[in-house]
N, C-alpha and C. Protein backbone atom coordinates (compact mmCIF):
# COMPACT_ATOMS: atom_id res chain seq x y z
N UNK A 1 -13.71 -2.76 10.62
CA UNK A 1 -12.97 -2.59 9.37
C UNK A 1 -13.33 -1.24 8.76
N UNK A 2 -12.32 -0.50 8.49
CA UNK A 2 -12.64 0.89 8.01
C UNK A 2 -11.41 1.49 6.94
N UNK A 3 -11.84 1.70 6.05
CA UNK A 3 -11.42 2.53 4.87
C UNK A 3 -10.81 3.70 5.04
N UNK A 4 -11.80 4.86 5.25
CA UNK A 4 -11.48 6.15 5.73
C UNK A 4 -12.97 6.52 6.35
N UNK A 5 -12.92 8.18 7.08
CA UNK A 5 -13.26 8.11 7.71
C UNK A 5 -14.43 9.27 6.67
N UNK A 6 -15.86 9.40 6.14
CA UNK A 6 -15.85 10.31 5.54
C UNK A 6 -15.74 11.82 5.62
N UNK A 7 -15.37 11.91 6.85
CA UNK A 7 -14.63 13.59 7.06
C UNK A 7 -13.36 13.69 6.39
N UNK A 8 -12.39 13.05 6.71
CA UNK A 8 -11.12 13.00 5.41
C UNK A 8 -11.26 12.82 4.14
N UNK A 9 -12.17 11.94 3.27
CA UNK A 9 -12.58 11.53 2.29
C UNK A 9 -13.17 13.51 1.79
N UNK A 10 -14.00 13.48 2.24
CA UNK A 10 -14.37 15.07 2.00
C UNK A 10 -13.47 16.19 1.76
N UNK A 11 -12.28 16.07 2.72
CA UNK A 11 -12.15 17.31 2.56
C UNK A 11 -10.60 16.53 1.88
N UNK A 12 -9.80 15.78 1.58
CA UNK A 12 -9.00 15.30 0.77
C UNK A 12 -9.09 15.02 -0.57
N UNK A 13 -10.21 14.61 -1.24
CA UNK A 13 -10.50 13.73 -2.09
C UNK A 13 -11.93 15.69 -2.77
N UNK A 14 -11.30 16.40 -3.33
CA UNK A 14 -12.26 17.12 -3.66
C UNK A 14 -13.28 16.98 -5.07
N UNK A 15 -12.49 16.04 -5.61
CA UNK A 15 -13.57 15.34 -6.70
C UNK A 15 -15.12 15.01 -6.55
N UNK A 16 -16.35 15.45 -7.00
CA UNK A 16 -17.75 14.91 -6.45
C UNK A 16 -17.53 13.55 -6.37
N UNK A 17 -16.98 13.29 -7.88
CA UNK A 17 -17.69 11.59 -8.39
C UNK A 17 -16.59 10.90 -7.43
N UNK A 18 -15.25 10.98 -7.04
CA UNK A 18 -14.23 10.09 -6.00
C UNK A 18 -14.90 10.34 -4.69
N UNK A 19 -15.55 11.55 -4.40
CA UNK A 19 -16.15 11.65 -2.77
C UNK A 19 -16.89 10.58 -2.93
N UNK A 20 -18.16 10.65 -4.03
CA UNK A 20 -19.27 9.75 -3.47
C UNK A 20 -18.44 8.17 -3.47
N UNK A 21 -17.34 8.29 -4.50
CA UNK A 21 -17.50 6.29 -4.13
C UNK A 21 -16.43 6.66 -3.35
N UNK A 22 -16.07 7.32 -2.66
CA UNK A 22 -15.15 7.15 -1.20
C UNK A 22 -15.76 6.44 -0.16
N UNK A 23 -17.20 7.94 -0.23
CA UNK A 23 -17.89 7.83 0.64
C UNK A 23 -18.61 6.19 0.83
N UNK A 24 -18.71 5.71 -0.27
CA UNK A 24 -19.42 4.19 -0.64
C UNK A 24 -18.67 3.04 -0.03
N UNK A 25 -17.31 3.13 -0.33
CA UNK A 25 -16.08 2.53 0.27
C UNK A 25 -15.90 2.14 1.95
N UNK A 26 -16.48 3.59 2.56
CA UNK A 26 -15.79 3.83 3.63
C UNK A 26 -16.46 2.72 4.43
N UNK A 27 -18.06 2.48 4.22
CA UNK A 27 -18.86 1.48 4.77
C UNK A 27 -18.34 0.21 4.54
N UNK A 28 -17.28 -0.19 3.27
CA UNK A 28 -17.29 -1.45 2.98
C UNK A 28 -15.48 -2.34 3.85
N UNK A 29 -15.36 -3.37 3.37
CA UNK A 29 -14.24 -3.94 3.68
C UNK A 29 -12.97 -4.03 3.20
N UNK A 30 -13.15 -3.24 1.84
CA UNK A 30 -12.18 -2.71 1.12
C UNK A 30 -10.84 -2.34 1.78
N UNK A 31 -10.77 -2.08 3.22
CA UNK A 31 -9.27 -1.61 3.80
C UNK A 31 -9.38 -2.12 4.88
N UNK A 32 -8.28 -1.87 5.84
CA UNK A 32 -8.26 -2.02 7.41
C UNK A 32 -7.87 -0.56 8.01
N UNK A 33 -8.47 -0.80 9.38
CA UNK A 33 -8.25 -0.12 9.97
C UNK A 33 -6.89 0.35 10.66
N UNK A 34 -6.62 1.45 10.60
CA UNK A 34 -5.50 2.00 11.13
C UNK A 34 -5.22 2.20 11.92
N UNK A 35 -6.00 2.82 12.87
CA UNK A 35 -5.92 2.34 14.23
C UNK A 35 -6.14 1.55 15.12
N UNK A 36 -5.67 0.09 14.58
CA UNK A 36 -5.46 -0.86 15.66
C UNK A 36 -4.53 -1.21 16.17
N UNK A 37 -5.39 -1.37 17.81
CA UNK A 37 -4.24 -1.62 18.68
C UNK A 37 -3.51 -2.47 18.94
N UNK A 38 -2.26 -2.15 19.77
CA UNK A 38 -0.90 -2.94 19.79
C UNK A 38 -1.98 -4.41 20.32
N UNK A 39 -2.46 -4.45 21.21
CA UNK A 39 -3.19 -5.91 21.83
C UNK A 39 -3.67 -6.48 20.55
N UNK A 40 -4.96 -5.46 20.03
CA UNK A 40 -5.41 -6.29 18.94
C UNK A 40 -4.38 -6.88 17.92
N UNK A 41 -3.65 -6.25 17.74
CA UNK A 41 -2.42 -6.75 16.35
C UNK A 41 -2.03 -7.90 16.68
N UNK A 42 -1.72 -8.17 17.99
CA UNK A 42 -1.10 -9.10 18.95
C UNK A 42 -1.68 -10.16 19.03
N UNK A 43 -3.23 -10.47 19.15
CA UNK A 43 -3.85 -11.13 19.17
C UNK A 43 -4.70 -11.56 17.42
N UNK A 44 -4.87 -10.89 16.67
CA UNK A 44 -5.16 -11.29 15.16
C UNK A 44 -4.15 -12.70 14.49
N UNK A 45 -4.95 -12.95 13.73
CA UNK A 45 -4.42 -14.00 13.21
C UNK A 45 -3.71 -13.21 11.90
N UNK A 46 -2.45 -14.02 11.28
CA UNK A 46 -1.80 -13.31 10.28
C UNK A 46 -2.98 -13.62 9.25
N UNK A 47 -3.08 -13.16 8.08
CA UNK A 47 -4.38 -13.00 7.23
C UNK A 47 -3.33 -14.12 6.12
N UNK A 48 -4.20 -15.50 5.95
CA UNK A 48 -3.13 -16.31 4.73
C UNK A 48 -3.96 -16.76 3.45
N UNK A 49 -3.60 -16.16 2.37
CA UNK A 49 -4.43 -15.92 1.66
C UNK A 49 -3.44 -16.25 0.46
N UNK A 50 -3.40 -17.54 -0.16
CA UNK A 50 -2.55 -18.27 -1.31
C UNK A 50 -3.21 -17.72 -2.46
N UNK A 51 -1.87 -17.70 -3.29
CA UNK A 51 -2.22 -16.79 -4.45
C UNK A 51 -3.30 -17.29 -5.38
N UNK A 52 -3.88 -18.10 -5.29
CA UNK A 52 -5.19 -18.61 -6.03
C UNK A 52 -6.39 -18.15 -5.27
N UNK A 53 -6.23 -18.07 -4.39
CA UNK A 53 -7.44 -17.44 -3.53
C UNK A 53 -7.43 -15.44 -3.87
N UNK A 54 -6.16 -15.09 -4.02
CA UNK A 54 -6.16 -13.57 -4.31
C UNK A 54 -6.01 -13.45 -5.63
N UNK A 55 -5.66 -14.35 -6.33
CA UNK A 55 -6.33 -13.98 -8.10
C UNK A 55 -7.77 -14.25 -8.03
N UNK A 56 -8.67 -15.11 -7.63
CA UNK A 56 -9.99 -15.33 -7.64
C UNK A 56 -10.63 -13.93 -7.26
N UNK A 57 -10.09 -13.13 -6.34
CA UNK A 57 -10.40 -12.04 -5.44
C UNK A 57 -10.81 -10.40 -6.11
N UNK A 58 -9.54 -10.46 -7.40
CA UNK A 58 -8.91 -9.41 -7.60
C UNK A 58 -10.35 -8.53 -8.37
N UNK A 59 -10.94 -9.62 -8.94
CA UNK A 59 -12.51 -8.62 -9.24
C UNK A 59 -13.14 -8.13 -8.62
N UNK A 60 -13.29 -8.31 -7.19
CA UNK A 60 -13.68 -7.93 -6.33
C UNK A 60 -13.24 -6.38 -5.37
N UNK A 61 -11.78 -6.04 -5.58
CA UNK A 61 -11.23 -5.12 -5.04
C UNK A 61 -11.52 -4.10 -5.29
N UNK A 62 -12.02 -3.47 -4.25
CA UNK A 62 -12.24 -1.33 -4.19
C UNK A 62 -11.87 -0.57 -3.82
N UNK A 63 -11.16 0.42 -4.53
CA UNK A 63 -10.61 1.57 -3.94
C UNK A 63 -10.78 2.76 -4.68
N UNK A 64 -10.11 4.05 -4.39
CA UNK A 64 -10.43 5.24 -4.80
C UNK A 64 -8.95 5.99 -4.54
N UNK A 65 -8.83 6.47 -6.05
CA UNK A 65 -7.56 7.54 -6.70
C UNK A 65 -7.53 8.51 -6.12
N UNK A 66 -6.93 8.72 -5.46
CA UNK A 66 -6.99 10.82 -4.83
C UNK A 66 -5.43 11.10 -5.39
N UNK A 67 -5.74 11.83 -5.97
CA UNK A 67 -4.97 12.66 -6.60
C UNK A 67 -4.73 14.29 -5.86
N UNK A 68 -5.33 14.59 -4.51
CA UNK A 68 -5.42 15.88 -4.50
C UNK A 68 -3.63 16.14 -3.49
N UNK A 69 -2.80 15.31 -3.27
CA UNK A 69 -1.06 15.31 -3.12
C UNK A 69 -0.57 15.44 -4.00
N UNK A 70 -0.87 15.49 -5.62
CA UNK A 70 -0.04 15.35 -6.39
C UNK A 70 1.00 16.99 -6.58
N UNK A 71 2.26 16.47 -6.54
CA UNK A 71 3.31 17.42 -6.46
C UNK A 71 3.79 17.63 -5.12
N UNK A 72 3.27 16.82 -3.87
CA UNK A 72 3.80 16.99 -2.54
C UNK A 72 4.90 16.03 -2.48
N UNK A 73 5.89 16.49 -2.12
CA UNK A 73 6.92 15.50 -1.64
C UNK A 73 6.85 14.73 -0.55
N UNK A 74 8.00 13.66 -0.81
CA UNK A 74 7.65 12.06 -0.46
C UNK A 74 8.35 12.93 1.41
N UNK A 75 7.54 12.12 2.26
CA UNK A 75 8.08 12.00 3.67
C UNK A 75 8.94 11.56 4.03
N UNK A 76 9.36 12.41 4.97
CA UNK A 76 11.14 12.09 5.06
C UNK A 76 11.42 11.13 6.07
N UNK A 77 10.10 10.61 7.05
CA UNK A 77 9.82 9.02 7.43
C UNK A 77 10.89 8.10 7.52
N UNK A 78 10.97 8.15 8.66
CA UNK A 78 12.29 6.53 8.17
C UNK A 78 11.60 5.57 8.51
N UNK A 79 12.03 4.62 8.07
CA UNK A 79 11.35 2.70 8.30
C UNK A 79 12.90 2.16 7.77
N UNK A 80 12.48 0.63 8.14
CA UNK A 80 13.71 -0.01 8.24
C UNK A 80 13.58 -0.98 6.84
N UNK A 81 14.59 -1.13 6.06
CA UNK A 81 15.23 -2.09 4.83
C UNK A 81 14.75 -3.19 5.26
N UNK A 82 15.48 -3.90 4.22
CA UNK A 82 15.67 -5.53 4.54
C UNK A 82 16.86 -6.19 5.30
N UNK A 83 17.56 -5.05 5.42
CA UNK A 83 18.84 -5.39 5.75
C UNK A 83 18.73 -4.65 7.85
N UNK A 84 17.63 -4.50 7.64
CA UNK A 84 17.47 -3.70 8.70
C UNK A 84 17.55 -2.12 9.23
N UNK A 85 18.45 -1.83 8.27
CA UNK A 85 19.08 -0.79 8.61
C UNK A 85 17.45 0.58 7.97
N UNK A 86 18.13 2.19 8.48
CA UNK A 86 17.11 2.89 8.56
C UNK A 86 17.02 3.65 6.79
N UNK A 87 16.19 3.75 6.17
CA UNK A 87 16.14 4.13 4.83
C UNK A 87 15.02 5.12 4.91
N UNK A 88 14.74 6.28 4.09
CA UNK A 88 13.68 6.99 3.56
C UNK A 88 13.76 6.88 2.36
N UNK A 89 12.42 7.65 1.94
CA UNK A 89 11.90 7.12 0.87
C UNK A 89 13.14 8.09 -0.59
N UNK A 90 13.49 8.87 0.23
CA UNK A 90 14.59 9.60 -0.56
C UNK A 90 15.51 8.86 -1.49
N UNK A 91 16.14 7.68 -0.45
CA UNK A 91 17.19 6.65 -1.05
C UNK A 91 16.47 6.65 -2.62
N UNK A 92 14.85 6.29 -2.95
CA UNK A 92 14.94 5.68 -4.18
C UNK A 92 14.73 6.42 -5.13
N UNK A 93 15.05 7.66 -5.21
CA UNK A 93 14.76 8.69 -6.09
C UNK A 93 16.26 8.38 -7.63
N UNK A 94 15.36 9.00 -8.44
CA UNK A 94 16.18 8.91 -10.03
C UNK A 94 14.74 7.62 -10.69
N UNK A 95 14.02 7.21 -10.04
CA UNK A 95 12.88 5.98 -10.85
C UNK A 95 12.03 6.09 -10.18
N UNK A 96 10.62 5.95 -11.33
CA UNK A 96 9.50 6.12 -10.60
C UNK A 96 9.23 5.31 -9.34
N UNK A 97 8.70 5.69 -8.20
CA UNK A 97 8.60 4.76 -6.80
C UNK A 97 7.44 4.62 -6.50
N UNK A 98 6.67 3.20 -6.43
CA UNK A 98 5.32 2.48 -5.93
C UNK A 98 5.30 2.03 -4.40
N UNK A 99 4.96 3.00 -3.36
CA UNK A 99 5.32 2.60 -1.72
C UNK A 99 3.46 1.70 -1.26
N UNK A 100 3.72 0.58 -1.28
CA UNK A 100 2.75 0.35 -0.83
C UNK A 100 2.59 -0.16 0.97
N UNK A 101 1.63 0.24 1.50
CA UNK A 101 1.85 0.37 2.86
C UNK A 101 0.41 -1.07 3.24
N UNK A 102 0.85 -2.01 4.35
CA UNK A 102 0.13 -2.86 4.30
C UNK A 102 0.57 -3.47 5.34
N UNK A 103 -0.15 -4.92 5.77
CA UNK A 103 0.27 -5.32 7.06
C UNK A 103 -0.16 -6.89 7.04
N UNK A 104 0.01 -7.92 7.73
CA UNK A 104 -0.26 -9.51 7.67
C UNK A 104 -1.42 -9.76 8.14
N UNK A 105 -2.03 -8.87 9.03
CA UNK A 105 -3.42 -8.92 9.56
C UNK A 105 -4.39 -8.21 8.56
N UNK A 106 -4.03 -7.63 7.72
CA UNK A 106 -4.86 -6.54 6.69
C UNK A 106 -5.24 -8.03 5.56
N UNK A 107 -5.87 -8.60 5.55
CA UNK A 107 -6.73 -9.72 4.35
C UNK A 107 -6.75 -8.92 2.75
N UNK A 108 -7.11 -7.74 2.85
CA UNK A 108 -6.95 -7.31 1.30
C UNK A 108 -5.75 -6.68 0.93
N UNK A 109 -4.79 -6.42 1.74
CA UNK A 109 -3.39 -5.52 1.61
C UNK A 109 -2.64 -7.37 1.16
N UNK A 110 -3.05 -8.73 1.98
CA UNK A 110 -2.65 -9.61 1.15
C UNK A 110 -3.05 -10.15 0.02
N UNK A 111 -4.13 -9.40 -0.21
CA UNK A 111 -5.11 -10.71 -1.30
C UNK A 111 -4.70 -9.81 -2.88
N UNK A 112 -3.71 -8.34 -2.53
CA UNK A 112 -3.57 -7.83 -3.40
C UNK A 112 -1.80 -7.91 -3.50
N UNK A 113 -1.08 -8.46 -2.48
CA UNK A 113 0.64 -8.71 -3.06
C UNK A 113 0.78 -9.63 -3.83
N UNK A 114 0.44 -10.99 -4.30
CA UNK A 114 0.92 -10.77 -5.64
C UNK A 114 0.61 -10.80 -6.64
N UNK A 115 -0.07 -9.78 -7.34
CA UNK A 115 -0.31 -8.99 -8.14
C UNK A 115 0.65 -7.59 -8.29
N UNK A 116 0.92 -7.26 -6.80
CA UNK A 116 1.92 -6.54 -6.74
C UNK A 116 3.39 -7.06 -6.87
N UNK A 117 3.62 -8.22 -6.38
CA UNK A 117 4.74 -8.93 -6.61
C UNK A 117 5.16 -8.83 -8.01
N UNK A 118 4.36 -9.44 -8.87
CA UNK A 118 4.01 -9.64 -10.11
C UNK A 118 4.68 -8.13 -11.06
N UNK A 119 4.00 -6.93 -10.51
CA UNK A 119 4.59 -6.01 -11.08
C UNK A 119 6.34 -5.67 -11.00
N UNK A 120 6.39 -5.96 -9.41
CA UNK A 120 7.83 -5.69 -9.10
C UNK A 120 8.90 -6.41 -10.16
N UNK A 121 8.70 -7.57 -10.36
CA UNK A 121 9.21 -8.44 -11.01
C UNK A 121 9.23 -8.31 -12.80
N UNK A 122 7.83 -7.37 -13.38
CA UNK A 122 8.41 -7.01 -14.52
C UNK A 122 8.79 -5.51 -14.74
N UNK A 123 8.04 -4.71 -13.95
CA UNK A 123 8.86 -3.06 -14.06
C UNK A 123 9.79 -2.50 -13.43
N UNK A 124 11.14 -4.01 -12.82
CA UNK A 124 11.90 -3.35 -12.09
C UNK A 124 13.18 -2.20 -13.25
N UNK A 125 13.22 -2.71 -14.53
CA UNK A 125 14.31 -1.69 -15.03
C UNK A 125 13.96 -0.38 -15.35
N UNK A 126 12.43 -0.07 -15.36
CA UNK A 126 11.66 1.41 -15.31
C UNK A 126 11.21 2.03 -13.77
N UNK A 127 11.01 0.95 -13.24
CA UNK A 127 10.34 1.70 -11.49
C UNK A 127 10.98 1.16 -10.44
N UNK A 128 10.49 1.02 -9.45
CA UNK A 128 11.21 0.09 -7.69
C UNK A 128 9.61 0.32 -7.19
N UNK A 129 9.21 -0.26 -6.81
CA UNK A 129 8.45 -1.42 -6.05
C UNK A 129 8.84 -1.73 -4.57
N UNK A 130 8.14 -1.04 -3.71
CA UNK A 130 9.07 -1.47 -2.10
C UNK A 130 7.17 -1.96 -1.40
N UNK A 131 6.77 -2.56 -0.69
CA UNK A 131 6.27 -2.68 0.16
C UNK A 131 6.46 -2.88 1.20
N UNK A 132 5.85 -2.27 2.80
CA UNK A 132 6.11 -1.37 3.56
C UNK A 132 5.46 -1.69 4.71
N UNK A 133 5.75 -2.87 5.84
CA UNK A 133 5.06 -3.54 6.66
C UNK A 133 4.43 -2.62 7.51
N UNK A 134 2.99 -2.65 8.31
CA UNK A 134 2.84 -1.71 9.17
C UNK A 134 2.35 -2.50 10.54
N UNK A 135 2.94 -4.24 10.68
CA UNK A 135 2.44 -4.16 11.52
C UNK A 135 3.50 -4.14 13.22
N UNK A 136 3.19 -4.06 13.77
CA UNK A 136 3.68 -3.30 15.32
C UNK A 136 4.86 -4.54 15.60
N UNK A 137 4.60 -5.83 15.26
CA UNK A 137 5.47 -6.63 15.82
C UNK A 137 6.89 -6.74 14.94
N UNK A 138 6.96 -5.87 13.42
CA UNK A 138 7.60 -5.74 12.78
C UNK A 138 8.07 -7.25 12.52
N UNK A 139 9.53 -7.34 12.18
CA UNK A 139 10.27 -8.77 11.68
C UNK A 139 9.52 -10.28 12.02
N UNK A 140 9.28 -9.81 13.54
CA UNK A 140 8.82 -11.69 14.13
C UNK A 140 7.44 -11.62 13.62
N UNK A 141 6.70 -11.16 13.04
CA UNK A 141 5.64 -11.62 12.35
C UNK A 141 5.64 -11.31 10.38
N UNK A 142 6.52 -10.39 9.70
CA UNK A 142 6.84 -10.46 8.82
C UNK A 142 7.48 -10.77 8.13
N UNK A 143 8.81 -11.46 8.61
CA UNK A 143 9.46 -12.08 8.35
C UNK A 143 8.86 -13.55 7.97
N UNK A 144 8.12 -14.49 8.84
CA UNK A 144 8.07 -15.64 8.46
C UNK A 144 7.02 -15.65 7.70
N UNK A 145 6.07 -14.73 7.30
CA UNK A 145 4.87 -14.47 6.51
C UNK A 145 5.21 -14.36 4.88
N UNK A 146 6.74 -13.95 4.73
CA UNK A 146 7.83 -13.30 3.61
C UNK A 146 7.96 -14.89 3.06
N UNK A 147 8.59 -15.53 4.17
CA UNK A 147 8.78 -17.06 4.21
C UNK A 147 7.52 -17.73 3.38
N UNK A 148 6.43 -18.05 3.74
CA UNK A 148 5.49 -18.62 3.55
C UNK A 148 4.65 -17.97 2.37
N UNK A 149 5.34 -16.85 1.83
CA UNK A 149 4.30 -16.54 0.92
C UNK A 149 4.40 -16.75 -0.68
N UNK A 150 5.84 -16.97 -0.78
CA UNK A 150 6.72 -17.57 -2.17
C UNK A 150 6.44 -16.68 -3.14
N UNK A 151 6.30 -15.06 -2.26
CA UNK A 151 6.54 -13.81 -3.69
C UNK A 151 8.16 -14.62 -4.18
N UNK A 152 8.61 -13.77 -5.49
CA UNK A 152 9.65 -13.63 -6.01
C UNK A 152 10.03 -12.13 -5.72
N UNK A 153 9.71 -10.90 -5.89
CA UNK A 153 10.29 -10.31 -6.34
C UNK A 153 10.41 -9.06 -4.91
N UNK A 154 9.30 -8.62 -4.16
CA UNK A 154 9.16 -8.04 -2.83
C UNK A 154 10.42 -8.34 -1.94
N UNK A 155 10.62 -7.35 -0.93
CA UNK A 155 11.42 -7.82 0.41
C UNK A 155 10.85 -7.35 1.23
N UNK A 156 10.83 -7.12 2.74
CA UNK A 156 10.12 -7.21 3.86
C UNK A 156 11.00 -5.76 4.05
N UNK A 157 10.33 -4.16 3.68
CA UNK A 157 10.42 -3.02 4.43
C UNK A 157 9.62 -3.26 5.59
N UNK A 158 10.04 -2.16 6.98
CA UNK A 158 9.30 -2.75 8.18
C UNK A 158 8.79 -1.20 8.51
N UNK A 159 8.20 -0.91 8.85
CA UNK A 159 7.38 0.49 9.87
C UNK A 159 6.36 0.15 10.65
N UNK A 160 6.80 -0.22 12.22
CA UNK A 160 6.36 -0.55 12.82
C UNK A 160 5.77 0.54 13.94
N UNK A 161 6.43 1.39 13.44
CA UNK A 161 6.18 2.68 14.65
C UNK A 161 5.05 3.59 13.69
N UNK A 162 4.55 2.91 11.94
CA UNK A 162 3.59 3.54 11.51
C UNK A 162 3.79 4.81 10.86
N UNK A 163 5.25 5.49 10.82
CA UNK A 163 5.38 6.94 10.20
C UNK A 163 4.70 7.19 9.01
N UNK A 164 5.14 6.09 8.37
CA UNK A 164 4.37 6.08 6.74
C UNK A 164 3.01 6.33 6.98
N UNK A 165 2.39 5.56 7.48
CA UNK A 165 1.17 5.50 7.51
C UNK A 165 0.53 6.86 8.24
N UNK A 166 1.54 7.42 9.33
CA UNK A 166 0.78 8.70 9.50
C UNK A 166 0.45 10.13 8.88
N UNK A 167 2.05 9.68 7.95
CA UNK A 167 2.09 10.79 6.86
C UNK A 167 0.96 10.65 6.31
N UNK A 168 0.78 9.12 5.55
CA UNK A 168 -0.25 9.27 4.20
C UNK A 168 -1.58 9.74 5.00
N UNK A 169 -1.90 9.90 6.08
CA UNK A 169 -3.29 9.87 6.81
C UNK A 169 -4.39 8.86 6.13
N UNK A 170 -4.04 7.56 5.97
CA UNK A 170 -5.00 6.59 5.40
C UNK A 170 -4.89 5.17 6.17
N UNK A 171 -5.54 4.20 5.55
CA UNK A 171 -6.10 3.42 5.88
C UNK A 171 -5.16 2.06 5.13
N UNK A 172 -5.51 1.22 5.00
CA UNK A 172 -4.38 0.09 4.80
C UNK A 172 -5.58 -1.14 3.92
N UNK A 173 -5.15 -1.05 3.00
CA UNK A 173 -3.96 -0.74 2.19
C UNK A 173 -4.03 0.31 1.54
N UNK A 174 -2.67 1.47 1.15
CA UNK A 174 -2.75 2.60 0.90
C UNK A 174 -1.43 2.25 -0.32
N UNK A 175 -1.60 2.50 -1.19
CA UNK A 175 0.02 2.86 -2.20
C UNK A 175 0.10 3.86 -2.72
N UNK A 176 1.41 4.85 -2.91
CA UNK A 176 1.66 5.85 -3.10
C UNK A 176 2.80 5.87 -4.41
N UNK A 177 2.67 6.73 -5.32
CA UNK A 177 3.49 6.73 -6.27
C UNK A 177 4.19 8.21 -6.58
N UNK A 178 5.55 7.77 -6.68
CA UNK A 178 6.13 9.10 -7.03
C UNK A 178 6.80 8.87 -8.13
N UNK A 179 7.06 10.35 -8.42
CA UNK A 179 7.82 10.61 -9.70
C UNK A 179 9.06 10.20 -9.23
N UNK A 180 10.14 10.59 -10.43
CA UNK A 180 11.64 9.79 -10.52
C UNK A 180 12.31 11.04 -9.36
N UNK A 181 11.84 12.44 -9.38
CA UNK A 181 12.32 13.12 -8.57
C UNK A 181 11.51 13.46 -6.80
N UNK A 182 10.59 12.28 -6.92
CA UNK A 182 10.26 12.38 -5.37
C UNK A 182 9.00 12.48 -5.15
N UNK A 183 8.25 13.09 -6.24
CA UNK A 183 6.62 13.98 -6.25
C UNK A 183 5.63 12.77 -6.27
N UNK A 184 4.45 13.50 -5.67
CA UNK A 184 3.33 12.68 -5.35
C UNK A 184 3.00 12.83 -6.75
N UNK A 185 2.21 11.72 -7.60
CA UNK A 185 1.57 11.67 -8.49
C UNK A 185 0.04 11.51 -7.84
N UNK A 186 -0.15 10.24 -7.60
CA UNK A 186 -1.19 10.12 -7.18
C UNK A 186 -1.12 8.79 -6.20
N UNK A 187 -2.16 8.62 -5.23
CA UNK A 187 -2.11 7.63 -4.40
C UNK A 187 -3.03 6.77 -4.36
N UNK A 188 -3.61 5.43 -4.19
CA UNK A 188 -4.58 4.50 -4.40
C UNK A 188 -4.93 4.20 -2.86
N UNK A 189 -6.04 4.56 -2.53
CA UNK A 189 -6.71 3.67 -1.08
C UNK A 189 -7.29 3.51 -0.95
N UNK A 190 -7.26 1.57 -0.63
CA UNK A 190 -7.88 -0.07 -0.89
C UNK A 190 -7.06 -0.38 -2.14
N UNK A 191 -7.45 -1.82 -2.04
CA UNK A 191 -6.86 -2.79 -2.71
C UNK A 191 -7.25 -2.49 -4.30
N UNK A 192 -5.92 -2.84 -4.92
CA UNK A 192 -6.24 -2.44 -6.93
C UNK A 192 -5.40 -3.77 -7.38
N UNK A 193 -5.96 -4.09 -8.55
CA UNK A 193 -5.42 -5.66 -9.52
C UNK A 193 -4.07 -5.00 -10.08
N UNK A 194 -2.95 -4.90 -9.51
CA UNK A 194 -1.85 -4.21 -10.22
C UNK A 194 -0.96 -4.67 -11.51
N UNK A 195 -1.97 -5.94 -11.79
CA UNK A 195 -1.80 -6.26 -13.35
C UNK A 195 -2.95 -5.99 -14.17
N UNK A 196 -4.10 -5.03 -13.92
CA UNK A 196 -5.05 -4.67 -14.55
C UNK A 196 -4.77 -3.50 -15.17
N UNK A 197 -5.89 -3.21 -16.18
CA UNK A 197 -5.47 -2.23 -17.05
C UNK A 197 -5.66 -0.87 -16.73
N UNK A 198 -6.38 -0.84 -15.50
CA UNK A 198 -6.71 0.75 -15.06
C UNK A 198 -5.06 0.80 -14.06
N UNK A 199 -4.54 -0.20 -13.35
CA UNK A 199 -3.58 0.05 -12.58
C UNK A 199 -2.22 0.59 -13.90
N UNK A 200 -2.14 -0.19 -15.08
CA UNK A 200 -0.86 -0.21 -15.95
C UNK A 200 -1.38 1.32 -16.59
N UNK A 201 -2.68 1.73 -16.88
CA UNK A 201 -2.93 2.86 -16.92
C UNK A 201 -2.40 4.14 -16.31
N UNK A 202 -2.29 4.24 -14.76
CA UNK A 202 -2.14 5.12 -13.29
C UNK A 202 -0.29 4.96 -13.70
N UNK A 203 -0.02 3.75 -13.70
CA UNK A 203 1.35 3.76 -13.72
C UNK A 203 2.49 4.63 -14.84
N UNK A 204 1.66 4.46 -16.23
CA UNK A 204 2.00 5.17 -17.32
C UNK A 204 2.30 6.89 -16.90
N UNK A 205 2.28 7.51 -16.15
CA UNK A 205 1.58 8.98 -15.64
C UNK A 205 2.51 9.20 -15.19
N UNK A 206 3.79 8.61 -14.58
CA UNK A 206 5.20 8.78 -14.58
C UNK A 206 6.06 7.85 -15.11
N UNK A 207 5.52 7.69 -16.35
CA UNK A 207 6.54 6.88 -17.13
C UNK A 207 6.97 5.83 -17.32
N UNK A 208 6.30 4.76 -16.00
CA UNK A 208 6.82 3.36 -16.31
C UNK A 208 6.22 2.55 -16.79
């Protein structure tokens, strides 16, 4: 289980005080690993984690703000809708955009949707809210996970080939926020309480 790696953490993250608790992070369980393989994905169990078990959790979650993208534009990446079809992150420009990138085998990328759900569902007339499957088997394992998990407000984006994830060069769970015209504000990687007050804080910073 790995966070980041602290050679990226270093030279991404140029803040002292975000290096050192990067660096603190990177040892812990706070994320998954990104490079796992097609076998391993294949063989993991989907991570099922009922929303009483991930509100109990949410004190527990660590991650670290890097801010050093802010003003880079969003990747022109395609991944697939709900509808299947091919979308970039372009489509959602004119409202602030929350891309969170995550996967059914990742335990804290679930123990933190809904909380994220939660947001989608009250800042949809100020922002959009997409989360952003990364794992390899795409639909036949996210799809029935969508099923079983009784969000309201999420739909099942798929990137199975990982673009997102190679752009952001991170670790899972990773969320990325842009402005209404496309721009990196800032990005979160590991899991955050996205009904807490440091998250409604981060969010305020483009307006929603």
């Amino acid at each position: 289980m790995l966070l980041l790696s602290g050679e990226s953490v270093i030279r991404r993250v140029p803040n002292p005080k975000i290096t050192i608790l990067a660096l603190l992070l990177a040892g812990s369980v706070a994320g998954c690993d990104r490079e796992k393989h097609r076998e391993e994905q294949a063989g993991a169990p989907q991570a099922n984690i009922s929303g009483g078990e991930a509100a109990r959790g949410v004190e527990t979650f660590q991650h670290v703000v890097d801010r050093s993208h802010a003003g880079d534009a969003a990747p022109a990446a395609a991944f697939r809708g709900p509808d299947d079809a091919p979308v970039t992150l372009a489509a959602f420009r004119g409202k602030p955009l929350l891309v969170n990138l995550w996967a059914t085998w990742c335990a804290p990328c679930v123990a933190e949707m809904p909380t994220l759900d939660k947001l989608a569902a009250a800042r949809g007339d100020t922002m959009q809210v997409i989360a952003v499957a990364m794992d390899l088997q795409g639909a036949e394992v996210v799809d029935p996970w969508f099923q079983k998990a009784g969000l309201t407000t999420l739909q099942p984006y798929l990137d199975p080939e990982n673009a997102l994830l190679d752009a952001a060069a991170g670790g899972l769970p990773t969320s990325l926020y842009y402005d209404a015209e496309g721009k990196e504000v800032w990005r979160v990687m590991g899991a955050i309480d996205w009904q807490g007050e440091e998250a409604k804080a981060l969010l305020a910073e483009a307006g929603a």
